[in-house]
PDB file of N, CA and C in Angstrom:
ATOM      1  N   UNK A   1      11.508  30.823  20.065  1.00  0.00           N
ATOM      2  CA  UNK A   1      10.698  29.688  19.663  1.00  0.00           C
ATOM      3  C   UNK A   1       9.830  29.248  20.844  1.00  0.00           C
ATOM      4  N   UNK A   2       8.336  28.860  20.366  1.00  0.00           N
ATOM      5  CA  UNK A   2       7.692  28.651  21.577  1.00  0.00           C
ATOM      6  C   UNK A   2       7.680  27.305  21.431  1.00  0.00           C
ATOM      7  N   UNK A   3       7.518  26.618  22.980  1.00  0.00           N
ATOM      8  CA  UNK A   3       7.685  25.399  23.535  1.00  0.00           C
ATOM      9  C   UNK A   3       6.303  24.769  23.541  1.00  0.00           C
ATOM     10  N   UNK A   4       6.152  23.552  23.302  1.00  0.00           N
ATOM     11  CA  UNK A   4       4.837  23.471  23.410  1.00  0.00           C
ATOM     12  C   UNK A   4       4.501  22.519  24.924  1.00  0.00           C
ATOM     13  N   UNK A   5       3.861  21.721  25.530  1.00  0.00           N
ATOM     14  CA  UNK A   5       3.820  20.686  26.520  1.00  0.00           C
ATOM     15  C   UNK A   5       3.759  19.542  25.304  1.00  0.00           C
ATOM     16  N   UNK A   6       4.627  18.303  25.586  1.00  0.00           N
ATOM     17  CA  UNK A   6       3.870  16.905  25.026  1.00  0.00           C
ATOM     18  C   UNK A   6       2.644  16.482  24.716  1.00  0.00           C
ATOM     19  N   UNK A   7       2.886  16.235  23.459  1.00  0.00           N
ATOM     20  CA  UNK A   7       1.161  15.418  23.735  1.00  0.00           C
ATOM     21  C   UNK A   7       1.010  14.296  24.290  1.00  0.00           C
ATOM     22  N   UNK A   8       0.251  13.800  25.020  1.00  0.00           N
ATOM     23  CA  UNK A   8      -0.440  12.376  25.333  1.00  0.00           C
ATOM     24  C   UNK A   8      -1.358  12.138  24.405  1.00  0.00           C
ATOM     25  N   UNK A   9      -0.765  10.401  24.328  1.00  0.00           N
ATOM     26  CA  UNK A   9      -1.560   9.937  23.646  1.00  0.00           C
ATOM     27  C   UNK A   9      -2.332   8.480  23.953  1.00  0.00           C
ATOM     28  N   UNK A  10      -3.252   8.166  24.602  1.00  0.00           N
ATOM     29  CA  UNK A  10      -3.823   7.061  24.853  1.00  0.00           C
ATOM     30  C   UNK A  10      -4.575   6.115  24.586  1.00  0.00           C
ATOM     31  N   UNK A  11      -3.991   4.941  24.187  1.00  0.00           N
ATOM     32  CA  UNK A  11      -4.124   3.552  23.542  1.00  0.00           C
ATOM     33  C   UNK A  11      -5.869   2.828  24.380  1.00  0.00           C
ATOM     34  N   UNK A  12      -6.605   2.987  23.686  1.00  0.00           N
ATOM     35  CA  UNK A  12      -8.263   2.724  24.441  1.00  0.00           C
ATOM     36  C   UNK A  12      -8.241   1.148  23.765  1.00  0.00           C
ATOM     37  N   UNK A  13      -8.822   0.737  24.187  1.00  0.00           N
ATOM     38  CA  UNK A  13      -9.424  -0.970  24.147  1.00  0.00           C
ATOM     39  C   UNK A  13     -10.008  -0.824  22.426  1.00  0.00           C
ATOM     40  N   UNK A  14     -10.773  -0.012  22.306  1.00  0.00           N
ATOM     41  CA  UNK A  14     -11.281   0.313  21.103  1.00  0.00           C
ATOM     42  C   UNK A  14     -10.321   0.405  19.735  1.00  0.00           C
ATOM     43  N   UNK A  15      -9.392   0.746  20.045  1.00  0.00           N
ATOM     44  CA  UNK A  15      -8.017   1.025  19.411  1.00  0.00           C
ATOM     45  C   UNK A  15      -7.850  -0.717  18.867  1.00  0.00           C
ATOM     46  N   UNK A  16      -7.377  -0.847  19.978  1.00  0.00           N
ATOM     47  CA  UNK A  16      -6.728  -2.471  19.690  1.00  0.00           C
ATOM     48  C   UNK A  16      -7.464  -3.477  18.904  1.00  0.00           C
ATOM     49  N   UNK A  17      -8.583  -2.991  19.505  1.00  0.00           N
ATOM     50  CA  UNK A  17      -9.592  -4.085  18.743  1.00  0.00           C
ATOM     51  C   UNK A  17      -9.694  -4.010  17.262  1.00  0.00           C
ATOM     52  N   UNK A  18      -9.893  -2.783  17.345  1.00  0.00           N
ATOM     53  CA  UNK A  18      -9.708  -2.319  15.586  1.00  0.00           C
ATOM     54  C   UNK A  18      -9.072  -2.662  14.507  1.00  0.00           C
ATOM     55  N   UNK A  19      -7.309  -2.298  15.341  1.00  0.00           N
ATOM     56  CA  UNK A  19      -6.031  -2.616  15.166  1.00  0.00           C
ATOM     57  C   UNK A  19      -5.860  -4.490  14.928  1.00  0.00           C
ATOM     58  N   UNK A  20      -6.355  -5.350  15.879  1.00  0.00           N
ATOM     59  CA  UNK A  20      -6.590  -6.823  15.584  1.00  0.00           C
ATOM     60  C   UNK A  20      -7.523  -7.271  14.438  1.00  0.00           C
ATOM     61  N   UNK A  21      -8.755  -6.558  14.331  1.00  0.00           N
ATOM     62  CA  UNK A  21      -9.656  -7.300  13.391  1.00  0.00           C
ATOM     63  C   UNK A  21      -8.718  -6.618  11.904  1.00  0.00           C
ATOM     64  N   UNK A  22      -8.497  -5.260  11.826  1.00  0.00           N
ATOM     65  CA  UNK A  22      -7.550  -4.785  10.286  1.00  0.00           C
ATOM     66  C   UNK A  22      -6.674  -5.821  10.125  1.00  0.00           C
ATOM     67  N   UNK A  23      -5.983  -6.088  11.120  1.00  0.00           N
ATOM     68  CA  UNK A  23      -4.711  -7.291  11.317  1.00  0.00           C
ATOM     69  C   UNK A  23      -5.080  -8.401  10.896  1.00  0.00           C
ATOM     70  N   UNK A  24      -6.139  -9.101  11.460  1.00  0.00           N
ATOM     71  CA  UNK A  24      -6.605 -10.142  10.594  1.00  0.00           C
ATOM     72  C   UNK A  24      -7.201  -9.996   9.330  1.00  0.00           C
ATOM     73  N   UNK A  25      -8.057  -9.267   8.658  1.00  0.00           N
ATOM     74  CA  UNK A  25      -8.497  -9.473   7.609  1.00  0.00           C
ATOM     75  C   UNK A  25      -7.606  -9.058   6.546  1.00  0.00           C
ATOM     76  N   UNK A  26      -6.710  -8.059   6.537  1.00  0.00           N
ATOM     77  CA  UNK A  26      -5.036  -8.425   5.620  1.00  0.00           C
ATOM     78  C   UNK A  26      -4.667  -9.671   5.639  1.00  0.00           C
ATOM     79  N   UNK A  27      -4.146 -10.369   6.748  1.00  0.00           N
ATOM     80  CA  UNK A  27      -3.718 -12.030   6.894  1.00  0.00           C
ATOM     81  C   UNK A  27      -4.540 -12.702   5.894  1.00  0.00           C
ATOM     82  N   UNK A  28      -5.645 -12.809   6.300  1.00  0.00           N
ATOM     83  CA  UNK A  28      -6.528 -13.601   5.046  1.00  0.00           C
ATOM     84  C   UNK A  28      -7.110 -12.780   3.729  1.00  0.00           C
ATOM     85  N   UNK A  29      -6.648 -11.476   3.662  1.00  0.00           N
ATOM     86  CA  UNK A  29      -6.380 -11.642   1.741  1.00  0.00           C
ATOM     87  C   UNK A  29      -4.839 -11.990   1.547  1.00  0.00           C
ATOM     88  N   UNK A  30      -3.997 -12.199   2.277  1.00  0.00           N
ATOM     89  CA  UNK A  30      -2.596 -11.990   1.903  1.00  0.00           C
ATOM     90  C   UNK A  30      -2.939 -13.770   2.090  1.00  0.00           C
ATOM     91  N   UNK A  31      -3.217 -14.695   2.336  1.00  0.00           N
ATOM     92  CA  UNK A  31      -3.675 -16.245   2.643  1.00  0.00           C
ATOM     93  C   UNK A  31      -3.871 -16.351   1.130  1.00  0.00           C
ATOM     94  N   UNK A  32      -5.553 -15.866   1.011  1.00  0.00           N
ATOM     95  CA  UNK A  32      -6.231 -16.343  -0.214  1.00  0.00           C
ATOM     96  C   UNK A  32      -5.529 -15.457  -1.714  1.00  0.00           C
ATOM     97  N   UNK A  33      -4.586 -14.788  -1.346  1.00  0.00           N
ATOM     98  CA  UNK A  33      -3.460 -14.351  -3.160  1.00  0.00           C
ATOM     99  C   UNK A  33      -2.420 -15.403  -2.839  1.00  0.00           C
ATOM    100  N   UNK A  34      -2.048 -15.830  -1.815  1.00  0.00           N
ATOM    101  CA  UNK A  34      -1.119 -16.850  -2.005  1.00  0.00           C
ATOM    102  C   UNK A  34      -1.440 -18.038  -2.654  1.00  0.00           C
ATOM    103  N   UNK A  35      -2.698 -18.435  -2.199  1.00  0.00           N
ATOM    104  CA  UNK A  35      -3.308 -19.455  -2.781  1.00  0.00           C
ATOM    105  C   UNK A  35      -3.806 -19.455  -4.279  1.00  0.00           C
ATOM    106  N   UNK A  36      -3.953 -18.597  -4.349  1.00  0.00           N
ATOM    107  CA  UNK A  36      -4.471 -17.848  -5.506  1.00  0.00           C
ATOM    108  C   UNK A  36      -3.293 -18.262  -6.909  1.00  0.00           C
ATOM    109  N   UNK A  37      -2.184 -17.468  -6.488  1.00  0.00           N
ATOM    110  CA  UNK A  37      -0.769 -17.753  -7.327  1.00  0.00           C
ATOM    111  C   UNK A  37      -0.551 -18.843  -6.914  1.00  0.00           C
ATOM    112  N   UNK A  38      -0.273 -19.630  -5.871  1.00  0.00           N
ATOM    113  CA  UNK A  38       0.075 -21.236  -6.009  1.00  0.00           C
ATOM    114  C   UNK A  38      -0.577 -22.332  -6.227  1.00  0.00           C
ATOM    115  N   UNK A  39      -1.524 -21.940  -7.156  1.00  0.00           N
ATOM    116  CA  UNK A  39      -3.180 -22.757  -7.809  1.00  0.00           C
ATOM    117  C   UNK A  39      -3.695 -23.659  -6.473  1.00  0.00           C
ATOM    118  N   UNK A  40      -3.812 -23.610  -5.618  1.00  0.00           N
ATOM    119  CA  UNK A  40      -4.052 -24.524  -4.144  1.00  0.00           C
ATOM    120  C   UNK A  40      -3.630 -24.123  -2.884  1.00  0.00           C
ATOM    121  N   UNK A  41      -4.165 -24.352  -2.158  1.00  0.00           N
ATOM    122  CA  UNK A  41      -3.967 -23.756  -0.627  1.00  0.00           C
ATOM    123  C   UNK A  41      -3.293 -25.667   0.171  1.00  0.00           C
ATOM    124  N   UNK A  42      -1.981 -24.736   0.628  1.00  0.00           N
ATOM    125  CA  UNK A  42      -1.709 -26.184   1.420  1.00  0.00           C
ATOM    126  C   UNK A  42      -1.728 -25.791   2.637  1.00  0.00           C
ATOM    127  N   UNK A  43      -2.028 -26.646   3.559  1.00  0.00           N
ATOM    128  CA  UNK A  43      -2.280 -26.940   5.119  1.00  0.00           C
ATOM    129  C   UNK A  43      -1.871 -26.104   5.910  1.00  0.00           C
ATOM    130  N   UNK A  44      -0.273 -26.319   5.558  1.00  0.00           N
ATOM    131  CA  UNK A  44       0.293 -25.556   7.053  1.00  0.00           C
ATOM    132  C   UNK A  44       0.816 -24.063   6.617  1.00  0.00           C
ATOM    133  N   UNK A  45       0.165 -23.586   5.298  1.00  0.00           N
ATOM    134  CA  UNK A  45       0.064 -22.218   5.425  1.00  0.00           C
ATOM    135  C   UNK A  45      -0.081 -21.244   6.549  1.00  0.00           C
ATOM    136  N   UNK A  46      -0.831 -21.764   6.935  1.00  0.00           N
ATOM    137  CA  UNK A  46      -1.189 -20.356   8.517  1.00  0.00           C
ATOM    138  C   UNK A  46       0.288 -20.045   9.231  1.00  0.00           C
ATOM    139  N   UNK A  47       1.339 -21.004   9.316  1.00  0.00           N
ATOM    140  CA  UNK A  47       1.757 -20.775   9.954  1.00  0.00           C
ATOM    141  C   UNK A  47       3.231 -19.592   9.685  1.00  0.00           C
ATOM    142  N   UNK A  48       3.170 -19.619   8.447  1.00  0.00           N
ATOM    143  CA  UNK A  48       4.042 -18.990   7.405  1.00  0.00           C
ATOM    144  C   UNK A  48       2.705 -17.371   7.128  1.00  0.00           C
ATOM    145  N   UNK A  49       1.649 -17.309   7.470  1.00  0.00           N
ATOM    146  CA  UNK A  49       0.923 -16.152   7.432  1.00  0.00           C
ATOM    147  C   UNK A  49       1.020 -15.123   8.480  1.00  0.00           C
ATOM    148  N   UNK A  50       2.107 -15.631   9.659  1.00  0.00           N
ATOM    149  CA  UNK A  50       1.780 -14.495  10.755  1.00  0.00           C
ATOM    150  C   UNK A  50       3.264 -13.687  10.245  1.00  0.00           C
ATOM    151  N   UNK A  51       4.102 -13.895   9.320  1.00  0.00           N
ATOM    152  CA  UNK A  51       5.200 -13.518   8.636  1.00  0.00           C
ATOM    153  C   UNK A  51       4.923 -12.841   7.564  1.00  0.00           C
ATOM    154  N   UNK A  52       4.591 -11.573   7.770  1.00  0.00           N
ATOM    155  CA  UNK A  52       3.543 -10.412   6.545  1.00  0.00           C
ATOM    156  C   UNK A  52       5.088  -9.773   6.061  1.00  0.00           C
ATOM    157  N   UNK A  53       5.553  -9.394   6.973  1.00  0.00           N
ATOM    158  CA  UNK A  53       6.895  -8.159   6.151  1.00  0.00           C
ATOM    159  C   UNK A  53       7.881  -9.234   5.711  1.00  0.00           C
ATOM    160  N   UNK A  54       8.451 -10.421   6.297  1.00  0.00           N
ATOM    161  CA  UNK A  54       9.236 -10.820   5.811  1.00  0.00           C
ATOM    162  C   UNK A  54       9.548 -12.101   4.629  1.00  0.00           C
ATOM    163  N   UNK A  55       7.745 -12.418   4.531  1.00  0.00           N
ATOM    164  CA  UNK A  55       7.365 -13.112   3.461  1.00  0.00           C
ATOM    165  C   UNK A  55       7.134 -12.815   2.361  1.00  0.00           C
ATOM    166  N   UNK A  56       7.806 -11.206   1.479  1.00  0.00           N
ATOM    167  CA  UNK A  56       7.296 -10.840   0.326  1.00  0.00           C
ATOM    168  C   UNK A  56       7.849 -11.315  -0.559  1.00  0.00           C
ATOM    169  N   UNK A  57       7.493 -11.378  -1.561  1.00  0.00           N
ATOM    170  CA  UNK A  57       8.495 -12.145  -2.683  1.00  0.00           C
ATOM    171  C   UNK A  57       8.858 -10.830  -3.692  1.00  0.00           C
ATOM    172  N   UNK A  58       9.815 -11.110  -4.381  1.00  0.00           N
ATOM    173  CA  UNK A  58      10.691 -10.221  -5.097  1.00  0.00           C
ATOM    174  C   UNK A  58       9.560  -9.622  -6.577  1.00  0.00           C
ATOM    175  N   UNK A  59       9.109  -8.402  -6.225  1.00  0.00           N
ATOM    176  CA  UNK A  59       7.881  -8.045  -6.841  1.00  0.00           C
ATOM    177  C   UNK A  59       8.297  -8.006  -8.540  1.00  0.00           C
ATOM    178  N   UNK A  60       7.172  -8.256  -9.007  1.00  0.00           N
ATOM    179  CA  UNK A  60       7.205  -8.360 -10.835  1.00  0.00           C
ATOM    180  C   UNK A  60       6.877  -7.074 -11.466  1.00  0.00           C
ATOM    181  N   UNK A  61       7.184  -6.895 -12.792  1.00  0.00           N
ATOM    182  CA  UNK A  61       6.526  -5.463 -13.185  1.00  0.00           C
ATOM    183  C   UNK A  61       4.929  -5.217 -12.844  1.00  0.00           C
ATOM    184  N   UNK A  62       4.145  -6.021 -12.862  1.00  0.00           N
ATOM    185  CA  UNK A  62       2.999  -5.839 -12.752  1.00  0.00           C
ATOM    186  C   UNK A  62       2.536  -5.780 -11.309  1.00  0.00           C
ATOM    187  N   UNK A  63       3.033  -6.535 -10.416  1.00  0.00           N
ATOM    188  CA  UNK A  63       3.008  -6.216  -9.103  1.00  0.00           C
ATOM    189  C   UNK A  63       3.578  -4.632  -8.552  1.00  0.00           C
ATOM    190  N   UNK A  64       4.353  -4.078  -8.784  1.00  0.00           N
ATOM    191  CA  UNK A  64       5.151  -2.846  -8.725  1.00  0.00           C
ATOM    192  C   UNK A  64       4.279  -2.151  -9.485  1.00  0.00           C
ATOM    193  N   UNK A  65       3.395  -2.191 -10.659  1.00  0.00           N
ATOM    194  CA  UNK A  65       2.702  -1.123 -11.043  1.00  0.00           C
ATOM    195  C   UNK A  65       1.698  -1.095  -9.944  1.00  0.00           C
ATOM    196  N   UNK A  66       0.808  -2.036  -9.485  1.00  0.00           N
ATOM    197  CA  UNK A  66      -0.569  -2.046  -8.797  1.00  0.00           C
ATOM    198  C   UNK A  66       0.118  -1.298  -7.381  1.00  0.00           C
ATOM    199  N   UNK A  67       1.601  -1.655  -6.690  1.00  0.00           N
ATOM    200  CA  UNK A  67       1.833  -1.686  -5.673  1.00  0.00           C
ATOM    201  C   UNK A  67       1.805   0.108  -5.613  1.00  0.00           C
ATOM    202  N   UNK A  68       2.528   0.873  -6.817  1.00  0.00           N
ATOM    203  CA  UNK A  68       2.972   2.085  -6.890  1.00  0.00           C
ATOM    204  C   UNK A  68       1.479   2.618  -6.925  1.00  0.00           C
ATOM    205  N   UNK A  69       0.334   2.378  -8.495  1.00  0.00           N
ATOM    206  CA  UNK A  69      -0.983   2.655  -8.066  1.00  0.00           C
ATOM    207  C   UNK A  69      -1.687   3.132  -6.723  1.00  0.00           C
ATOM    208  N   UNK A  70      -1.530   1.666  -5.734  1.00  0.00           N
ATOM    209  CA  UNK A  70      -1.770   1.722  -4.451  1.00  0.00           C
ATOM    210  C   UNK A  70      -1.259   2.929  -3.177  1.00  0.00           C
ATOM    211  N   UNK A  71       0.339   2.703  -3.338  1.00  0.00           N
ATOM    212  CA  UNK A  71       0.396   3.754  -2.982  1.00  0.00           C
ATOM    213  C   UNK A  71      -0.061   5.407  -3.331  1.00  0.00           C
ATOM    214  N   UNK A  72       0.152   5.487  -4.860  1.00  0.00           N
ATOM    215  CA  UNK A  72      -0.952   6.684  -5.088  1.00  0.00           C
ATOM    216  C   UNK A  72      -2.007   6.954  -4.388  1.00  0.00           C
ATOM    217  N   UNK A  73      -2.963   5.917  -4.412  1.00  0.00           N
ATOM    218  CA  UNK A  73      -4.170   6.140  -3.779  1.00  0.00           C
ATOM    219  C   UNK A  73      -4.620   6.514  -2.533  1.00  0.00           C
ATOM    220  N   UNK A  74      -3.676   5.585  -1.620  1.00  0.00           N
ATOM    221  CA  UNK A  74      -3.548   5.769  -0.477  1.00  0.00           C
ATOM    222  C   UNK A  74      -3.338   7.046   0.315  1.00  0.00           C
ATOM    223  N   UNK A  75      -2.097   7.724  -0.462  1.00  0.00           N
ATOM    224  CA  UNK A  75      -1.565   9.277  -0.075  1.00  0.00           C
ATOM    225  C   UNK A  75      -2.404  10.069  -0.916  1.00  0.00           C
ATOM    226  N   UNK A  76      -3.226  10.029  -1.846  1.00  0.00           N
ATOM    227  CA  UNK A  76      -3.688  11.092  -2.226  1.00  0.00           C
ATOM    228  C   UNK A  76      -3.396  11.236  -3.625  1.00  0.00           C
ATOM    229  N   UNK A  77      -2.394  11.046  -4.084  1.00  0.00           N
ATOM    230  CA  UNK A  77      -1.783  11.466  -5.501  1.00  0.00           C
ATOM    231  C   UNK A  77      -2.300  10.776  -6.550  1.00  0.00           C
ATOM    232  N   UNK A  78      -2.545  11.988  -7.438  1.00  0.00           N
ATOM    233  CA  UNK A  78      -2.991  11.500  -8.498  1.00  0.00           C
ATOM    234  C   UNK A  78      -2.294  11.987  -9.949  1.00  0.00           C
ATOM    235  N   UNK A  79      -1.671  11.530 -10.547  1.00  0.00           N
ATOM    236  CA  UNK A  79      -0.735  12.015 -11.962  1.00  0.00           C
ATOM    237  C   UNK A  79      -1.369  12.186 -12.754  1.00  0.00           C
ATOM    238  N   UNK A  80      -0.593  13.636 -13.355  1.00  0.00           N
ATOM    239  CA  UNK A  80      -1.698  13.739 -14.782  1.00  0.00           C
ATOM    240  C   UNK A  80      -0.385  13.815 -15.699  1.00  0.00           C
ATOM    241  N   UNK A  81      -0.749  12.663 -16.845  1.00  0.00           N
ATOM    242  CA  UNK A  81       0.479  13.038 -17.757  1.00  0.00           C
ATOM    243  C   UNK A  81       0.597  13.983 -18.428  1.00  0.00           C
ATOM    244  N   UNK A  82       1.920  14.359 -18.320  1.00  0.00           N
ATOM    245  CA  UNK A  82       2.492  16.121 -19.053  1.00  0.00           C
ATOM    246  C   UNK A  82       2.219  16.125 -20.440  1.00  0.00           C
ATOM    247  N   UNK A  83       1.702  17.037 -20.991  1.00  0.00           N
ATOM    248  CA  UNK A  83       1.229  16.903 -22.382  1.00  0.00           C
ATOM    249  C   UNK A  83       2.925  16.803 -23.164  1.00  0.00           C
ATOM    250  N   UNK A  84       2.938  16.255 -24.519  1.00  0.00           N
ATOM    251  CA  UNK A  84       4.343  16.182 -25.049  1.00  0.00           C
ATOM    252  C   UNK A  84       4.060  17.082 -26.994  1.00  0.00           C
ATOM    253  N   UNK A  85       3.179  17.739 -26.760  1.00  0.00           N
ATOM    254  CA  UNK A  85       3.042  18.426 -28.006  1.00  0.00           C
ATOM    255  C   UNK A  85       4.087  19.523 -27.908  1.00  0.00           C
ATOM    256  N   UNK A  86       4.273  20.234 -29.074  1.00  0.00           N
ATOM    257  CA  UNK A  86       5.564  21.144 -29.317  1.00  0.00           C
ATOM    258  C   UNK A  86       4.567  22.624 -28.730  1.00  0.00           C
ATOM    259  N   UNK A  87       3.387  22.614 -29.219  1.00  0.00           N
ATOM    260  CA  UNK A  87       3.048  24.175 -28.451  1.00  0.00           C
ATOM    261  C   UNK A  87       3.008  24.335 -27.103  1.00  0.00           C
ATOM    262  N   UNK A  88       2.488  22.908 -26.455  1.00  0.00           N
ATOM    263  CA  UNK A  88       2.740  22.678 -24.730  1.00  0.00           C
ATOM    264  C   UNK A  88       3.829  22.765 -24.112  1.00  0.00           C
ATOM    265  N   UNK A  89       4.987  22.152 -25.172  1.00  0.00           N
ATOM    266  CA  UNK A  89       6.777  22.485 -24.754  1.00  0.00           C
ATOM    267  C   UNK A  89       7.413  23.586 -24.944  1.00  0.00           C
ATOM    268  N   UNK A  90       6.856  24.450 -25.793  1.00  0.00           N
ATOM    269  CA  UNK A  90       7.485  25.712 -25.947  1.00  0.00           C
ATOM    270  C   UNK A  90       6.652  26.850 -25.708  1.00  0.00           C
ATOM    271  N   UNK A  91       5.318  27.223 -25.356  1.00  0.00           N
ATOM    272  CA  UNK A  91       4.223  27.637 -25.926  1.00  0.00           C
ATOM    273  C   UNK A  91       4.034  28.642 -26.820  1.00  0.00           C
ATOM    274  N   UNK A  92       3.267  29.289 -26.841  1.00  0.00           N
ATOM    275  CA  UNK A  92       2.549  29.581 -27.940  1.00  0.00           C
ATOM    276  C   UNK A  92       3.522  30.514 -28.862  1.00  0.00           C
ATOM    277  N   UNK A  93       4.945  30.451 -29.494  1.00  0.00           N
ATOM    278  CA  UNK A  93       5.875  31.397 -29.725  1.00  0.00           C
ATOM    279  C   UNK A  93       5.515  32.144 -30.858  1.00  0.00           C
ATOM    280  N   UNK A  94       5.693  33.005 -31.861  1.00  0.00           N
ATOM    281  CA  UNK A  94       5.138  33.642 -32.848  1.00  0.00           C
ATOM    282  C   UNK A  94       6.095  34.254 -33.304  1.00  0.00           C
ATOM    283  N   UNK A  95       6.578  34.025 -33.916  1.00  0.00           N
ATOM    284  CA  UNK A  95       7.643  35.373 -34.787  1.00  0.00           C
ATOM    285  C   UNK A  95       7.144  35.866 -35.928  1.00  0.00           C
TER     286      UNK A  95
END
């Protein structure tokens, strides 16, 4: 088996910055759906917004469809439903 050297990998200013502005503009759609579902935005929201992973709430069927959707999209996948006709399940048999 061949060995390879490590890769390096180095974190540029450009990176971070990137990494901060993505960071914020999630925060404020994840702000304005809160507000959204709790018909009003109260005050000291912000401070309950820097709490992204551990503020989710216990997802609904319809949330879990968009969420699963999403992930589809994200990775690539796309489903095609399996046809359920009897010549598609058995095919074309002939006696």
């Amino acid at each position: 088996m061949l060995r390879r050297k490590p890769t390096r990998l180095e974190l540029k200013i450009d990176d971070t910055d990137e990494f901060e502005s993505i960071k914020k503009e999630l925060e404020a759609r994840k702000r304005q759906r809160d507000e959204a579902e709790s018909g009003g935005g109260v005050g000291g929201d912000s401070v309950g917004g820097g709490d992204v992973i551990g503020a989710e709430t216990p997802p609904s069927a319809s949330t879990a469809v968009s969420r699963a959707e999403l992930i589809n999209e994200r990775i690539g996948f796309k489903p095609q439903p399996k046809p359920t006709t009897l010549p598609t399940l058995f095919g074309s048999l002939q006696f």
